[in-house]
Protein backbone atom coordinates (compact mmCIF):
# COMPACT_ATOMS: atom_id res chain seq x y z
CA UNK A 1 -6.63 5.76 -7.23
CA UNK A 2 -3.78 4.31 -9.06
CA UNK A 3 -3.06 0.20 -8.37
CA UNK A 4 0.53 -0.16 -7.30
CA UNK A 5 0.34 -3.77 -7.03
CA UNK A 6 -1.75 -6.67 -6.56
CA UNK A 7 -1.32 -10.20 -5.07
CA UNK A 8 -2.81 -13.12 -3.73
CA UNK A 9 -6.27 -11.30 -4.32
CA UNK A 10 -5.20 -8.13 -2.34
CA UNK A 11 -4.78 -4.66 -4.12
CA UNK A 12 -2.62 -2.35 -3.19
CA UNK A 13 -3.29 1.68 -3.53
CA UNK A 14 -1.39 5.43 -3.35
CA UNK A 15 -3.76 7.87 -3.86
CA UNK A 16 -3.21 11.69 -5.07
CA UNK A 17 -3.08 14.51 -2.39
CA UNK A 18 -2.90 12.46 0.76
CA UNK A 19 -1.89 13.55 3.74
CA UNK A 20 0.97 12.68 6.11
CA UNK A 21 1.87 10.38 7.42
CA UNK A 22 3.11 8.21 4.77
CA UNK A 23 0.76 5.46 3.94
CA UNK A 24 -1.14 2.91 1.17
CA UNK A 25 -4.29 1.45 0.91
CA UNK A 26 -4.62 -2.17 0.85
CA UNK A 27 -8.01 -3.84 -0.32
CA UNK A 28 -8.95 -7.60 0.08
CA UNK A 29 -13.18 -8.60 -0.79
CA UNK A 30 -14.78 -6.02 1.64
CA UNK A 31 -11.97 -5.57 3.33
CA UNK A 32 -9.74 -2.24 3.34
CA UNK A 33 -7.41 -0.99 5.52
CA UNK A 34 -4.69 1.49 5.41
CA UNK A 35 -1.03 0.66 6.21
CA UNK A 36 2.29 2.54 7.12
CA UNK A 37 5.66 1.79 5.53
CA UNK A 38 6.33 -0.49 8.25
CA UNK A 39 3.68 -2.87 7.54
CA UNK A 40 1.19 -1.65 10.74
CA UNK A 41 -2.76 -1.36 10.03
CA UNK A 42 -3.42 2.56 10.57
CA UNK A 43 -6.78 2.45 9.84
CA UNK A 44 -9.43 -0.11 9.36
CA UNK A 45 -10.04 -3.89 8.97
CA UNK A 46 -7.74 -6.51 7.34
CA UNK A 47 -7.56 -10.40 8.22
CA UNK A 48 -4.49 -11.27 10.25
CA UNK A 49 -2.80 -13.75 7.47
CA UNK A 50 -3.55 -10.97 4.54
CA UNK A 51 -2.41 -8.33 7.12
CA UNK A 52 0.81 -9.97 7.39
CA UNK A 53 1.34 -10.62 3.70
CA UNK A 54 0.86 -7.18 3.32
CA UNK A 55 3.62 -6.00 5.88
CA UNK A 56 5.80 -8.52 4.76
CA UNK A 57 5.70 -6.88 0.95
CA UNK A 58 6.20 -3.37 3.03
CA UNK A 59 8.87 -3.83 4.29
CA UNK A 60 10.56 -5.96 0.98
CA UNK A 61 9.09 -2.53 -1.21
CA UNK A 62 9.70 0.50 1.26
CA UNK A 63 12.20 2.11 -1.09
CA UNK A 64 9.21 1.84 -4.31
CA UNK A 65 6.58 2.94 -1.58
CA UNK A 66 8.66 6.10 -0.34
CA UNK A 67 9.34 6.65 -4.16
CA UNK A 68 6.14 6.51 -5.05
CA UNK A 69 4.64 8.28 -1.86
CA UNK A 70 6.59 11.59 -3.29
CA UNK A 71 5.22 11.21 -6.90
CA UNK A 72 1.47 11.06 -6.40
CA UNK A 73 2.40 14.23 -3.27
CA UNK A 74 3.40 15.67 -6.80
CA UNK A 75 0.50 14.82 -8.64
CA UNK A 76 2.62 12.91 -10.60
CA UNK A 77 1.67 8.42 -11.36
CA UNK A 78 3.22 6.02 -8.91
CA UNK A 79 4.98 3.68 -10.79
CA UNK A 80 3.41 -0.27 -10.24
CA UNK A 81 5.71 -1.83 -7.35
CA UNK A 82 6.74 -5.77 -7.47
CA UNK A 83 4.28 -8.20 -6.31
CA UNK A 84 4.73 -10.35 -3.08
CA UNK A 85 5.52 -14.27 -5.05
């Protein structure tokens, strides 16, 4: 489970093999949620000013993310993405 990026405490994952649609894993403490492109909580748990944060890098990223999203569908390394500053 590759790191793509980390900020502000929260870590930022593409995993190998995953299925559609399109998505990352975010982590924060116990926290861990996954996210679409847009920014939107898919799955699981994320506090609202972190969740936020997050979509807000989304949506400043999408281009690395869909990049990236095709690589590790390839078995292939994401690349690490800019963090949010």
């Amino acid at each position: 489970m590759p790191i793509v990026s980390d900020f502000y405490g929260i870590s930022i994952e593409i995993r190998y093999n995953e299925h559609n649609p399109p998505h990352f894993h975010a982590t924060y403490g116990e926290y861990e949620a996954q996210f679409d492109f847009d920014g939107n909580i898919i799955n699981g748990e994320f506090p609202p000013k972190k969740a936020r944060m997050v979509a807000v890098w989304a949506e400043m990223r999408r281009e690395d993310l869909e990049i990236n999203w095709d690589l590790a569908k390839n078995d292939q390394k994401p690349k690490r993405i800019e963090p949010l500053r």
